[in-house]
Protein backbone atom coordinates (compact mmCIF):
# COMPACT_ATOMS: atom_id res chain seq x y z
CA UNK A 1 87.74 -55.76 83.54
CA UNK A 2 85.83 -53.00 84.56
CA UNK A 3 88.77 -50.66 83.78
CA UNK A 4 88.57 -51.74 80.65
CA UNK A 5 84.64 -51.58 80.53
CA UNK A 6 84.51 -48.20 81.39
CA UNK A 7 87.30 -47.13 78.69
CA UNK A 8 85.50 -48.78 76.10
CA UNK A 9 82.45 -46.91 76.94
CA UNK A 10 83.95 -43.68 77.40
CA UNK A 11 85.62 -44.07 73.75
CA UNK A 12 82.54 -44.90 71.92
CA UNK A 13 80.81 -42.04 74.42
CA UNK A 14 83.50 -39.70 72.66
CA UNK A 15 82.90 -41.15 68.96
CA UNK A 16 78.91 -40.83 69.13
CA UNK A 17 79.16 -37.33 70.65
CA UNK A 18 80.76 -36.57 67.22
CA UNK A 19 78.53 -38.32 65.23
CA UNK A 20 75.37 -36.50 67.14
CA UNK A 21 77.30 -33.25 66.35
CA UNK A 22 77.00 -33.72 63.21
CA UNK A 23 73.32 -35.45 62.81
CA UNK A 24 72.41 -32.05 64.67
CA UNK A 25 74.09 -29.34 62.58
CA UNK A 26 72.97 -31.18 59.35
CA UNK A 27 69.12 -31.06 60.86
CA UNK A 28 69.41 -27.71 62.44
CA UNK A 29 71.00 -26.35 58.85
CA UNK A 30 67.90 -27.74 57.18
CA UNK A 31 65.25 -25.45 58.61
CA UNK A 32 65.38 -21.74 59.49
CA UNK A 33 62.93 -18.97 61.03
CA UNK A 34 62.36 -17.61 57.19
CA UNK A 35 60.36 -20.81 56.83
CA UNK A 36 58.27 -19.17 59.43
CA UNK A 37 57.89 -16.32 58.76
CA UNK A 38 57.04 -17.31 54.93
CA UNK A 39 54.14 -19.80 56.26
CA UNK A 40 53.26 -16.58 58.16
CA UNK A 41 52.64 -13.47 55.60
CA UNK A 42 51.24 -16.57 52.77
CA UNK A 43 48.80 -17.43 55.66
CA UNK A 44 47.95 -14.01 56.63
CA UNK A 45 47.58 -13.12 52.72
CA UNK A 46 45.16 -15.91 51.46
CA UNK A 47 43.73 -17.34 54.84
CA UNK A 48 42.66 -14.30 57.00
CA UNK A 49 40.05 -11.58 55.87
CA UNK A 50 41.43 -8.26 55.41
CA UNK A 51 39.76 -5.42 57.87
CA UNK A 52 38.10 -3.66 54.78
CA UNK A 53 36.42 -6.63 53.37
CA UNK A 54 33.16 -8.18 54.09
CA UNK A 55 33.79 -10.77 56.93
CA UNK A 56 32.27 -13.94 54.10
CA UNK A 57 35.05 -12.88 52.15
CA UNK A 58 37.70 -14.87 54.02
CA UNK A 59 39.01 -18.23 53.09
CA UNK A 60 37.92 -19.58 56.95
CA UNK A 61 34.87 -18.06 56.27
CA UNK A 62 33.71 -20.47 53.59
CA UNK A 63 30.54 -21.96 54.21
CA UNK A 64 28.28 -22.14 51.23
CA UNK A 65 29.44 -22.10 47.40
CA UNK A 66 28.59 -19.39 47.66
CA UNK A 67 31.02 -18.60 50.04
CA UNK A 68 33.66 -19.65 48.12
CA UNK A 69 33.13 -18.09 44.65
CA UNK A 70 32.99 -15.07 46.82
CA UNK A 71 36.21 -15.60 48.01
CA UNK A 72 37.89 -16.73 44.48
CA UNK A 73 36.74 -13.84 42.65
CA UNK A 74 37.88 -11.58 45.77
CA UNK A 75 40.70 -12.21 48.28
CA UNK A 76 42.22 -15.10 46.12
CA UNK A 77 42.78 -13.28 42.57
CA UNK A 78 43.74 -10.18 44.77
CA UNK A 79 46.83 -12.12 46.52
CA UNK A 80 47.73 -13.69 43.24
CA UNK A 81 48.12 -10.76 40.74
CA UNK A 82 50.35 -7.87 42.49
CA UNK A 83 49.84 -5.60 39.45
CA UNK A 84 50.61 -2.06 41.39
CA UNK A 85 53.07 -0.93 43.31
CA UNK A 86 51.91 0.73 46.72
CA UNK A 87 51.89 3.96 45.12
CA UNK A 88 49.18 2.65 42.40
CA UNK A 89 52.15 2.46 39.52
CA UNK A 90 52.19 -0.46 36.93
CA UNK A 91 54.77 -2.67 37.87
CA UNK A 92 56.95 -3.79 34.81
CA UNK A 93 57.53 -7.72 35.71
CA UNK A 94 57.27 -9.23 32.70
CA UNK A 95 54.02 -10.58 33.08
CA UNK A 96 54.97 -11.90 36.03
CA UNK A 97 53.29 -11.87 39.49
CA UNK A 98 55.75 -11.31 43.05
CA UNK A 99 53.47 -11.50 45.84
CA UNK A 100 54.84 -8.84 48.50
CA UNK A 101 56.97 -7.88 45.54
CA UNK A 102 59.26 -10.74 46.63
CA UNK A 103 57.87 -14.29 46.11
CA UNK A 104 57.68 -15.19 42.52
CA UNK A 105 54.44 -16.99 41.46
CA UNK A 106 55.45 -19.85 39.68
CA UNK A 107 53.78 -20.69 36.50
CA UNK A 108 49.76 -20.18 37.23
CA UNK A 109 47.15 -21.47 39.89
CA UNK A 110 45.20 -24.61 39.51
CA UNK A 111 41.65 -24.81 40.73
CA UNK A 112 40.39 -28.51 40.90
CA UNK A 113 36.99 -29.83 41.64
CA UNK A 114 36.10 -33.77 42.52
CA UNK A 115 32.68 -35.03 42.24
CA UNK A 116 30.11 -37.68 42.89
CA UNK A 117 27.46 -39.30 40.82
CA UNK A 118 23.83 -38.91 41.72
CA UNK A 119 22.07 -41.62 43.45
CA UNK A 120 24.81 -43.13 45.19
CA UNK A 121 23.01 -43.69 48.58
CA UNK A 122 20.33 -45.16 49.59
CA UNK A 123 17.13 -43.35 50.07
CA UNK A 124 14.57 -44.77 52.21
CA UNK A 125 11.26 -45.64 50.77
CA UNK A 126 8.88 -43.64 52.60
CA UNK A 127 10.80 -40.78 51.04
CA UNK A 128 11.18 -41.63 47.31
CA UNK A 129 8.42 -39.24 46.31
CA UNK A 130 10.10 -35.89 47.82
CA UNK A 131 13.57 -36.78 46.59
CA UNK A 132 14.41 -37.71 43.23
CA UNK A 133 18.59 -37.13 43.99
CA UNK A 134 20.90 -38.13 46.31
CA UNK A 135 24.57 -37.62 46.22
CA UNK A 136 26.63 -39.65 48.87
CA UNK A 137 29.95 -38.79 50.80
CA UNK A 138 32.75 -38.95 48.70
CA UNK A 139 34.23 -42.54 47.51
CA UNK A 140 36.11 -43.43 44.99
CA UNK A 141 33.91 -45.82 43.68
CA UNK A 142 31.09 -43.25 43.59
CA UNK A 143 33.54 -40.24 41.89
CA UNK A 144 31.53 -38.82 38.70
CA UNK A 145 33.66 -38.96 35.75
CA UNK A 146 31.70 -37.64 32.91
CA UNK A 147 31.61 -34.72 30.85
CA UNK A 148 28.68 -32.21 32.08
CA UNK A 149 27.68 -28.21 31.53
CA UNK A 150 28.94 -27.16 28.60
CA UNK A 151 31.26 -29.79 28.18
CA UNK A 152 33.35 -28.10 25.45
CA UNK A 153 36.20 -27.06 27.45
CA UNK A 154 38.72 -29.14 29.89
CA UNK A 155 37.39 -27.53 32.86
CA UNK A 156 34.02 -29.64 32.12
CA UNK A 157 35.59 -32.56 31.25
CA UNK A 158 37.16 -35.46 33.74
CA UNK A 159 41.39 -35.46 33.73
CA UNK A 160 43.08 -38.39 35.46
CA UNK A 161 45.83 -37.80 37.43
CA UNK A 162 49.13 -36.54 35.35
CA UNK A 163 51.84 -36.04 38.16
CA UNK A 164 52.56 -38.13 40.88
CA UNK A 165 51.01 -35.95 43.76
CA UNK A 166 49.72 -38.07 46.53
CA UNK A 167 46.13 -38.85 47.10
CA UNK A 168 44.80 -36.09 49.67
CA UNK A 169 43.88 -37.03 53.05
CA UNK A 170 40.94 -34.01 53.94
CA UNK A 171 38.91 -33.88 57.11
CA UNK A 172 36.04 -35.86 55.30
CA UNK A 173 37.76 -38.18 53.21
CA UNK A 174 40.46 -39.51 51.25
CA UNK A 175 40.63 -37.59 47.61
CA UNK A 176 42.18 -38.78 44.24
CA UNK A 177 44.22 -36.82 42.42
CA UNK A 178 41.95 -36.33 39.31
CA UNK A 179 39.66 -34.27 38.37
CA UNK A 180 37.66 -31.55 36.49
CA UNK A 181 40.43 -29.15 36.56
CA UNK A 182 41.72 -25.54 35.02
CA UNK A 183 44.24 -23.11 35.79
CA UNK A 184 44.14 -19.19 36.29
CA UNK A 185 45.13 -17.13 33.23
CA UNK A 186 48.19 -14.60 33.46
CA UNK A 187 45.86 -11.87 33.36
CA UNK A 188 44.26 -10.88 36.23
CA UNK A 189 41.08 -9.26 34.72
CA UNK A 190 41.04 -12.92 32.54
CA UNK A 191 41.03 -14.95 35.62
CA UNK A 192 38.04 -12.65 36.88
CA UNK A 193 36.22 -13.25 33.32
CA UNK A 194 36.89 -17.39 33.79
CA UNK A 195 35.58 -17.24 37.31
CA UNK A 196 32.37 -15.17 36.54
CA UNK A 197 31.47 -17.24 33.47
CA UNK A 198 32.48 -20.46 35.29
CA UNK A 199 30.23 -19.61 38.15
CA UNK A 200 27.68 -18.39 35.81
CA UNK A 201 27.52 -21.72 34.30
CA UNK A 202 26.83 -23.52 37.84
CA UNK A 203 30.76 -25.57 37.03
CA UNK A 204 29.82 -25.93 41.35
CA UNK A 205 26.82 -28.99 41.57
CA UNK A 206 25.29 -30.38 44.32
CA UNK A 207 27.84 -33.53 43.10
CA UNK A 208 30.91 -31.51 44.62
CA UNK A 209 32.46 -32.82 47.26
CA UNK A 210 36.07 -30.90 47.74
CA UNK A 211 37.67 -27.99 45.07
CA UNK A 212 41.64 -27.67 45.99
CA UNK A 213 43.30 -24.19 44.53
CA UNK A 214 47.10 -25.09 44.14
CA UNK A 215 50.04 -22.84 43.50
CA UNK A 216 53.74 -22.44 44.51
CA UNK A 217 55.91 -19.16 45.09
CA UNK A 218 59.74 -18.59 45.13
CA UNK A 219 61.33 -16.41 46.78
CA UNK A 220 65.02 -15.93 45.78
CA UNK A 221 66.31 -13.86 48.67
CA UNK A 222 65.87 -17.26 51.15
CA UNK A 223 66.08 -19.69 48.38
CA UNK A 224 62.46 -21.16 49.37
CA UNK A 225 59.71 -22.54 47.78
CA UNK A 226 56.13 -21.85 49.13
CA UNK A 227 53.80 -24.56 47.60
CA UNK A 228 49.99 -23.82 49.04
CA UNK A 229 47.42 -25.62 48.87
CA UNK A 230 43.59 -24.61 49.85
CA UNK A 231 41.06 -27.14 50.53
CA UNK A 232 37.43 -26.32 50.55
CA UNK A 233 35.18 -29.74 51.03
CA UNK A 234 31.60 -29.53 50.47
CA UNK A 235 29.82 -32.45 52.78
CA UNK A 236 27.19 -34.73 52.25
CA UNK A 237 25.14 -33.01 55.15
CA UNK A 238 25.38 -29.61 53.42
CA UNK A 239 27.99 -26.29 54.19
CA UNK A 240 31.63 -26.28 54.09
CA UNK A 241 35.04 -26.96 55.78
CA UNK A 242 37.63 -25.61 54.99
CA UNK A 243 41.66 -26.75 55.46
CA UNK A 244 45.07 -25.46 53.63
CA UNK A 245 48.68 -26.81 53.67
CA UNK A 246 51.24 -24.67 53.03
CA UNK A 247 54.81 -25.69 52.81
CA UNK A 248 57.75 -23.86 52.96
CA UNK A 249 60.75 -26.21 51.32
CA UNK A 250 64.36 -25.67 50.42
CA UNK A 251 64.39 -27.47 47.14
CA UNK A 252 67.28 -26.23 45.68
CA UNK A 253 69.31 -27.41 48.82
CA UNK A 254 72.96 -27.00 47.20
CA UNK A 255 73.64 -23.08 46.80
CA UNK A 256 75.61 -21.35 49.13
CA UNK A 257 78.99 -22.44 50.75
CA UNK A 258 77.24 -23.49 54.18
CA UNK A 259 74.89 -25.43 52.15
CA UNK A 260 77.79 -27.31 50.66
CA UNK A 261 79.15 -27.29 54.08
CA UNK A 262 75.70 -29.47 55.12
CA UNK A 263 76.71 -31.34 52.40
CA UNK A 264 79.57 -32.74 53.88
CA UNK A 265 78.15 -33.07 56.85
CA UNK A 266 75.45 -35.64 55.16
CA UNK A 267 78.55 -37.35 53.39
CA UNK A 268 79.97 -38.15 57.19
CA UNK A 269 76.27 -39.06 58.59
CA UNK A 270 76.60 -41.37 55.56
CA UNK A 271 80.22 -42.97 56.74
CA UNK A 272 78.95 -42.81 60.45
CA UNK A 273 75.71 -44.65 59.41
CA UNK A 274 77.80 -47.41 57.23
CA UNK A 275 80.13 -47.85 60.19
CA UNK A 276 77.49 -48.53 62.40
CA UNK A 277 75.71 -50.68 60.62
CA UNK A 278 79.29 -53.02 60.04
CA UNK A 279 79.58 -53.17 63.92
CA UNK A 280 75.74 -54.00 64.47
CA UNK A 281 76.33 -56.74 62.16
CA UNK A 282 79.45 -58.05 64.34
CA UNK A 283 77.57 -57.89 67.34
CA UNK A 284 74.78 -60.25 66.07
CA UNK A 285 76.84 -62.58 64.64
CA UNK A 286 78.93 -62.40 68.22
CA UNK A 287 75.59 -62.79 70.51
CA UNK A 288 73.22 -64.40 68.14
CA UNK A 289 70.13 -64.30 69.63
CA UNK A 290 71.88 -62.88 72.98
CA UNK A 291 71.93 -59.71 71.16
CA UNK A 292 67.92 -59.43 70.66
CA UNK A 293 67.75 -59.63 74.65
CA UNK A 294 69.31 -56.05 75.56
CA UNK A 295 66.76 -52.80 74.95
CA UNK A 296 69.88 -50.81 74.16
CA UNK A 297 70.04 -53.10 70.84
CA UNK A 298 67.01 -52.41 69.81
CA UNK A 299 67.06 -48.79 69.91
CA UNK A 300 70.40 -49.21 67.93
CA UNK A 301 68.71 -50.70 65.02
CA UNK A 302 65.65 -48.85 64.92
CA UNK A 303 67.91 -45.61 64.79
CA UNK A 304 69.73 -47.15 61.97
CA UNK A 305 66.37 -48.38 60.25
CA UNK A 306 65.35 -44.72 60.67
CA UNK A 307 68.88 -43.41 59.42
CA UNK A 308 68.61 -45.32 55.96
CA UNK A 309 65.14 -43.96 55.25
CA UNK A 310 66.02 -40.56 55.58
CA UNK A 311 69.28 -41.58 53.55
CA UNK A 312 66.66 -43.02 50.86
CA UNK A 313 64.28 -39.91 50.93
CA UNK A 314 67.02 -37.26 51.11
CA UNK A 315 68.81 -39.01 47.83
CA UNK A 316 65.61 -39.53 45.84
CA UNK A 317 64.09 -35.72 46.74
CA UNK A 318 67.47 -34.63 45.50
CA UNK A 319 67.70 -36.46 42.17
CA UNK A 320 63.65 -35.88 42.02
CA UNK A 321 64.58 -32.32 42.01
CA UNK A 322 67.49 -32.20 39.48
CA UNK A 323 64.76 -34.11 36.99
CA UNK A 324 61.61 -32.19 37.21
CA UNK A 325 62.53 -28.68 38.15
CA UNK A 326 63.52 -27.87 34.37
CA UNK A 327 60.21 -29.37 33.20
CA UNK A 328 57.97 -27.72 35.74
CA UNK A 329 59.56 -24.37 34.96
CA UNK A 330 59.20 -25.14 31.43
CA UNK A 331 55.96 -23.09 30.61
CA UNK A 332 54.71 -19.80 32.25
CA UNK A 333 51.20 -20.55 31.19
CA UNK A 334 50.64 -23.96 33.06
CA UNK A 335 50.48 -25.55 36.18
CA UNK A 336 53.61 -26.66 37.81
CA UNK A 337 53.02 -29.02 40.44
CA UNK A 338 55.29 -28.66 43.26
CA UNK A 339 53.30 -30.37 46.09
CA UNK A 340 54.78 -33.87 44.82
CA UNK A 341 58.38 -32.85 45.46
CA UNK A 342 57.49 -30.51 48.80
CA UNK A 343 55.67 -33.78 49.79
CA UNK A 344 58.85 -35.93 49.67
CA UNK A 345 61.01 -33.11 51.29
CA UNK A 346 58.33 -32.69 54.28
CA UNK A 347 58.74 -36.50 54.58
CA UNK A 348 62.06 -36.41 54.55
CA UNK A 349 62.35 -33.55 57.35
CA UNK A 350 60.40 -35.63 59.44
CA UNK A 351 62.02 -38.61 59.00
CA UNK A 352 64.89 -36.79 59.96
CA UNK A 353 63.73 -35.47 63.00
CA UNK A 354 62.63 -38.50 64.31
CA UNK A 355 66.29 -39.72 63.44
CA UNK A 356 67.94 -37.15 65.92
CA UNK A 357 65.13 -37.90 68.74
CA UNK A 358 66.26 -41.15 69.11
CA UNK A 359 69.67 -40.13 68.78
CA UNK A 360 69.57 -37.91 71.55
CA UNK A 361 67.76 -40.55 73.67
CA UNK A 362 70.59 -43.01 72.60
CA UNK A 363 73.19 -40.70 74.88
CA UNK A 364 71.33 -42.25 78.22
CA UNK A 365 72.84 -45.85 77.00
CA UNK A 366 76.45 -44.26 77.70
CA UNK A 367 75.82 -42.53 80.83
CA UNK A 368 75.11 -46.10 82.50
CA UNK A 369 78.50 -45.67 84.70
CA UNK A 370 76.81 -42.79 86.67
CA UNK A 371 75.16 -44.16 89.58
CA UNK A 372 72.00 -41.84 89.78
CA UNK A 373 71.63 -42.53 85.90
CA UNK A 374 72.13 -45.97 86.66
CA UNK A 375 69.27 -45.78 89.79
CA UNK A 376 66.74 -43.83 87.30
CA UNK A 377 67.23 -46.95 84.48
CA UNK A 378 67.10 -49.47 87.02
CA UNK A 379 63.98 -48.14 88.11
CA UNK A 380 62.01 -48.25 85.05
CA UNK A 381 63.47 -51.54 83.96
CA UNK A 382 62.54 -52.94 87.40
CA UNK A 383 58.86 -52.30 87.40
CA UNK A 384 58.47 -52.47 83.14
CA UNK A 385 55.82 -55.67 83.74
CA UNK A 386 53.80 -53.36 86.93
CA UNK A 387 54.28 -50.62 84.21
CA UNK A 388 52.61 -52.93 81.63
CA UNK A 389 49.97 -53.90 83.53
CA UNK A 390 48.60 -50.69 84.86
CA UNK A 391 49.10 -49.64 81.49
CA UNK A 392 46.65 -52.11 80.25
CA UNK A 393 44.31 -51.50 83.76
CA UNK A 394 44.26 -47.77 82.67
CA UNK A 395 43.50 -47.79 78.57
CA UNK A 396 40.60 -50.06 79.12
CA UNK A 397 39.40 -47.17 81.85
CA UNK A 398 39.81 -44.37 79.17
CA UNK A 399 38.69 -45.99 76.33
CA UNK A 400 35.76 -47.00 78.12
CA UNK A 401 34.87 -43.18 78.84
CA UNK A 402 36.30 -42.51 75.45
CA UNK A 403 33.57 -44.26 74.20
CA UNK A 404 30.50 -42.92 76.44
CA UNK A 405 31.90 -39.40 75.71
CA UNK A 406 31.61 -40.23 72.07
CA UNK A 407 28.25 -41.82 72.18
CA UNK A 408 26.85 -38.90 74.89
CA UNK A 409 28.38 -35.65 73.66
CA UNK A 410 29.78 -36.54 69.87
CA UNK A 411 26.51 -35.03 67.82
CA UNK A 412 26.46 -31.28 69.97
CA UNK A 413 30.68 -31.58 71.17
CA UNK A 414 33.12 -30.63 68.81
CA UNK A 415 35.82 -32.33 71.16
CA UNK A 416 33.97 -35.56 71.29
CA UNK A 417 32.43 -35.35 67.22
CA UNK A 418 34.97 -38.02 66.55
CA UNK A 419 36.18 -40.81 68.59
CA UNK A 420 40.10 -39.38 67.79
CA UNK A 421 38.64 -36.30 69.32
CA UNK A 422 37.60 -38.02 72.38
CA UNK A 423 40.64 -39.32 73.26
CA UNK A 424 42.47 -35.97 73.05
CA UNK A 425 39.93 -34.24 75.13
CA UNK A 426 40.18 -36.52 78.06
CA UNK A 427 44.02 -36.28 78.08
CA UNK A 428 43.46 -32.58 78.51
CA UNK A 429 40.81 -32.98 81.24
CA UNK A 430 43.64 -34.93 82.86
CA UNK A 431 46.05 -32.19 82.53
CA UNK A 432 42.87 -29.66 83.52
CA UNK A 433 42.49 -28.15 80.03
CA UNK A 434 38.65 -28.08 79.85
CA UNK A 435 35.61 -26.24 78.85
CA UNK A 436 33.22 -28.10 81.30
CA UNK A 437 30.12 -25.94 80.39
CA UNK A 438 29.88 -27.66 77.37
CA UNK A 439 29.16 -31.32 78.20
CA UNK A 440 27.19 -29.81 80.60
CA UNK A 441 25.00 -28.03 78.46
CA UNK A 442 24.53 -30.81 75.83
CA UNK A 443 23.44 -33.46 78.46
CA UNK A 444 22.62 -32.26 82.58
CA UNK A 445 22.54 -35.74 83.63
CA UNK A 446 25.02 -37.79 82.20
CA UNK A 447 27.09 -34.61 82.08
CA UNK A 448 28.25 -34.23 84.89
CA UNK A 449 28.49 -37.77 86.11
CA UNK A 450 31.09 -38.47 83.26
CA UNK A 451 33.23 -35.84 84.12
CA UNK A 452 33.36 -36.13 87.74
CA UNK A 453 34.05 -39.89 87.43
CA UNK A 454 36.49 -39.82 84.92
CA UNK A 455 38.21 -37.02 87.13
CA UNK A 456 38.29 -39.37 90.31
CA UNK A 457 39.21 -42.86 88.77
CA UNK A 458 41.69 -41.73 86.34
CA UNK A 459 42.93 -38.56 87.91
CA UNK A 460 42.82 -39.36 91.35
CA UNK A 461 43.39 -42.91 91.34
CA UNK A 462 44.94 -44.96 88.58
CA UNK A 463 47.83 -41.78 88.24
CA UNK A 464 48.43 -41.95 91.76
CA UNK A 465 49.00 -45.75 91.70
CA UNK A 466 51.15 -44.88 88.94
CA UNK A 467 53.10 -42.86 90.48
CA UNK A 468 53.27 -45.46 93.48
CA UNK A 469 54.57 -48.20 91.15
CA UNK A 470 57.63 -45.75 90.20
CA UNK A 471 57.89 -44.56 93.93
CA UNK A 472 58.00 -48.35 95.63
CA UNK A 473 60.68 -49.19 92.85
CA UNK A 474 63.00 -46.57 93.30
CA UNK A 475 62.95 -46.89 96.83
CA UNK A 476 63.96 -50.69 96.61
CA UNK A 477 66.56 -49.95 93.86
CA UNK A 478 67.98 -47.27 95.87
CA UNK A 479 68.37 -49.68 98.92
CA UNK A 480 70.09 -52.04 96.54
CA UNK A 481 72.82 -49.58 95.49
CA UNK A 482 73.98 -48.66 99.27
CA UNK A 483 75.39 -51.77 99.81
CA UNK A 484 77.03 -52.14 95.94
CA UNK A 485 80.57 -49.90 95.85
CA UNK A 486 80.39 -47.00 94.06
CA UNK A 487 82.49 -46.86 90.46
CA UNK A 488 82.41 -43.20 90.45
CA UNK A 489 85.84 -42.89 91.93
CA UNK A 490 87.48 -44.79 89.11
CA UNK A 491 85.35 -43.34 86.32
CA UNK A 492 87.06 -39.70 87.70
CA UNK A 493 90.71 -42.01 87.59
CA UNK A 494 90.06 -42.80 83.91
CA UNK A 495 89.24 -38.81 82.99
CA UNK A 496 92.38 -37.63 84.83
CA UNK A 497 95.33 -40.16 83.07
C-alpha cells in the first residue's frame, strides 16, 4: 500500500512538473525587460523635469493650476511633437509624431477635466457672510454637468462616457469617466494656440477636481503599446497631487513564431486545466464532503478557480483586441482609447501571476514523502489553532496602535495621514525601517511613548512568543518522527527500478 502510495505520487509529481513547465514559460514569455525599459524613457520624458527647465515645470512639480498649465504648454507638448531631428532638420513623418524617433503616437492626446457644482457643502453659519461659494470633494452626485465659459465648443460642454474605460480610482477619490473633454491637434504650434486660449478663458475653475491627459505610443521594434495616463487632482483643501499610470502591453500578442509557440503553450495550459478540473470532480463525488476536510483540496480548487479567470480574461482581451484595434486606428485626428484594453491585459497578467504563485506553492503537496518536508508541514498544521490565536492576540495589539498613530501623528505624518498608511508604517518599524524624528517632532510626549511601546510589546514580545509557538511544535513533532520508520529508503527503491 504504501508502495503503491508513493508511485502514485511520484507519477502525478512527474505530470504537474510538466504542467508547471509550461504555466511558467507561457508567463515568463508574456513579459520582457523592454517593458521596462519603455515604462522607463516614457517616465523620464513626461514625469521628470529636464536640467534646463525651470524646476515648476515638471509634471511632480504640479502644485497650483498654475502649475499645471505651465507644464502642458511646456514639457508635455514638447514630449508629444518630435518635429526635429537632433541635428534641428524637419523630420518627414507624415504628420506623424515618434517620440525618441521610435514610439509612434497613436492618434492624438486627450486632456479631460471633471468638476463639481458650487455649494455642495455645508458652510457653517457664522461664516455665510465671507463666503458666498463652496465647492466640495469630488462625488458623483455633486459632478457639474453643465455647459459654462464660452460654451460654444465641446471642450465647454459635458460628454458622458463613450468607451468602456473603467472608472478611475485617484488618491482622493473615485472618478467617472465623463467629462469636459478635448484632444491635442496634429500641429504642435495648434496645440500651443488651444492651450493658451483655453487657459486664457479660465476652462480651469475653482469646480475642478482632477484633469487626466491620455495618450498611447507604439513602438514596432518590441511590438508594445505604451498607453499613459497623467493624473493631476485638484483637492478640496486647495494645491495639487499628482499620479500617472503608464502601461506597457503586448496587445498584438500573436506575431512572431515564439509568440505562436506561447500559443501552444496556452492551448496545453487549456487541456491541463480541463483535465484537472475532470479529476477534481471525481474526487468529490468519491469523498463527498471528506474531500472539503484536506487543505491540499482547497488549494487545488482555488488554483483552478484562478486558472479559468485568467482563461476568461486572456480569451476576451484577445477577441477585445481583434474588434477594436481597426476602429481605434481608424482616424489620425481623434482619440483612441487604449487604457480599456491595457486595463484588461494588466488584469489578466496579474491574474496570471497569481495563477503560477500558487502553482509553485502546490509542489510542497508532492514532496510530503520527504521526512524533513513532512516535519516542516507537520509543524505548522500542528500549532494552526496557537497560530490563530496569537494571530488574533497580535492584530488587536497593532490595530490598537494603528489607531493612536492615526489619531496622534495623521494631520503633521505623511506615514500615518491615512489609517492604510498607519498600518504600513508600523510593519516597517517592526522590520526597523523608520524615520523616528518625525513622530517625535509632531508630538514630544506621546511621541515617544508610542514608539517605544509598540517596539517592546510587539517587537519584543508577541514575535518572540511567536516564534516560541513554532519552536515548542517542532520540537514535539520532531520527537514524534524518531520513533516512526523512515520511508526514505523505499522512496530511493522506487527511483532506482
Amino acid at each position: 500500500s504504501r508502495e503503491l502510495e508513493l508511485k502514485t505520487t511520484l507519477r502525478e509529481l512527474v505530470i504537474y512538473i510538466v504542467f508547471l513547465t509550461d504555466l511558467s514559460i507561457l508567463t515568463f514569455g508574456m513579459v520582457s525587460t523592454d517593458m521596462y525599459y519603455l515604462n522607463k524613457v516614457m517616465s523620464h520624458l513626461f514625469l521628470e523635469p529636464s536640467s534646463s527647465e525651470d524646476d515648476r515645470s515638471g509634471f511632480r512639480s504640479i502644485g497650483s493650476r498654475a502649475d499645471f498649465w505651465r507644464f502642458a504648454e511646456g514639457p508635455l507638448l514638447d514630449g508629444l511633437y518630435w518635429e526635429k531631428w537632433y541635428n534641428n532638420t524637419t523630420l518627414t513623418l507624415q504628420n506623424n509624431s515618434h517620440i525618441y524617433y521610435e514610439n509612434l503616437l497613436l492618434g492624438v492626446a486627450q486632456i479631460r477635466q471633471l468638476k463639481v457644482r458650487n455649494n455642495t457643502c455645508s458652510i457653517y453659519p457664522y461664516f455665510h457672510h465671507f463666503l458666498e461659494d463652496c465647492y466640495s470633494e469630488y462625488r458623483y452626485r455633486a459632478e457639474d454637468r453643465s455647459d459654462f465659459g464660452l460654451r460654444n465648443k465641446s471642450e465647454w460642454k459635458y460628454t458622458s462616457a463613450s468607451s468602456l474605460s473603467p472608472w478611475y480610482w485617484g488618491s482622493m477619490g473615485l472618478y467617472s469617466s465623463g467629462g469636459y473633454m478635448f484632444t491635442l491637434p496634429k500641429s504642435k504650434q495648434e496645440s500651443v494656440e488651444k492651450l493658451v486660449f483655453l487657459r486664457q478663458n479660465s476652462w480651469l475653475t475653482r469646480g475642478t477636481r482632477v484633469v487626466f491627459i491620455d495618450f498611447s505610443t507604439y513602438n514596432a521594434n518590441i511590438n508594445l503599446f505604451c498607453i499613459i495616463k497623467l493624473v493631476v487632482e485638484f483637492p478640496a483643501t486647495g494645491g495639487a497631487v499628482t499620479s500617472s499610470h503608464i502601461y506597457s502591453v503586448k496587445l498584438l500578442r500573436y506575431v512572431t513564431y515564439y509568440d505562436y509557440f506561447l500559443a501552444s503553450c496556452e492551448i496545453t495550459f487549456c487541456l491541463f486545466i480541463v483535465t484537472f478540473i475532470i479529476q477534481e470532480a471525481i474526487k468529490i463525488v468519491k469523498l463527498k464532503k471528506e474531500y472539503f476536510r484536506s487543505a491540499w483540496n482547497w488549494l487545488d480548487l482555488l488554483l483552478l478557480v484562478v486558472s479559468i479567470l485568467a482563461i476568461a480574461f486572456n480569451i476576451y482581451c484577445t477577441v477585445e483586441v481583434s474588434l477594436l484595434m481597426e476602429e481605434l486606428l481608424s482616424d489620425a485626428h481623434v482619440y483612441p482609447d487604449f487604457y480599456f484594453l491595457a486595463f484588461w491585459q494588466v488584469l489578466y497578467n496579474n491574474m496570471i501571476a497569481v495563477n503560477i504563485f500558487f502553482a509553485w506553492i502546490k509542489i510542497l503537496k508532492y514532496v510530503s514523502f520527504n521526512k524533513t518536508m513532512t516535519q516542516l508541514s507537520s509543524t505548522l498544521s500542528r500549532c494552526a489553532k496557537d497560530i490563530i490565536g496569537f494571530a488574533i492576540m497580535f492584530f488587536i495589539i497593532f490595530f490598537a496602535y494603528a489607531q493612536l498613530g492615526y489619531l496622534v501623528f495623521g494631520s503633521q505624518v505623511e506615514e500615518f495621514s491615512t489609517f492604510q498608511n498607519c498600518i504600513f508604517t508600523q510593519f516597517r518599524i517592526v522590520l526597523g525601517d523608520f524615520n523616528f524624528e518625525t513622530i517625535e517632532a509632531t508630538n514630544r510626549i506621546l511621541g515617544p511613548i508610542y514608539f517605544i511601546t509598540f517596539v517592546f510589546f510587539v517587537f519584543f514580545v508577541l514575535l518572540n512568543m511567536f516564534l516560541a509557538i513554532i519552536n515548542d511544535t517542532y520540537s514535539e513533532v520532531k520527537a514524534d518522527f524518531e520513533v516512526i520508520p523512515s520511508q526514505e529508503l523505499q522512496i530511493r527503491d522506487l527511483f532506482r527500478q
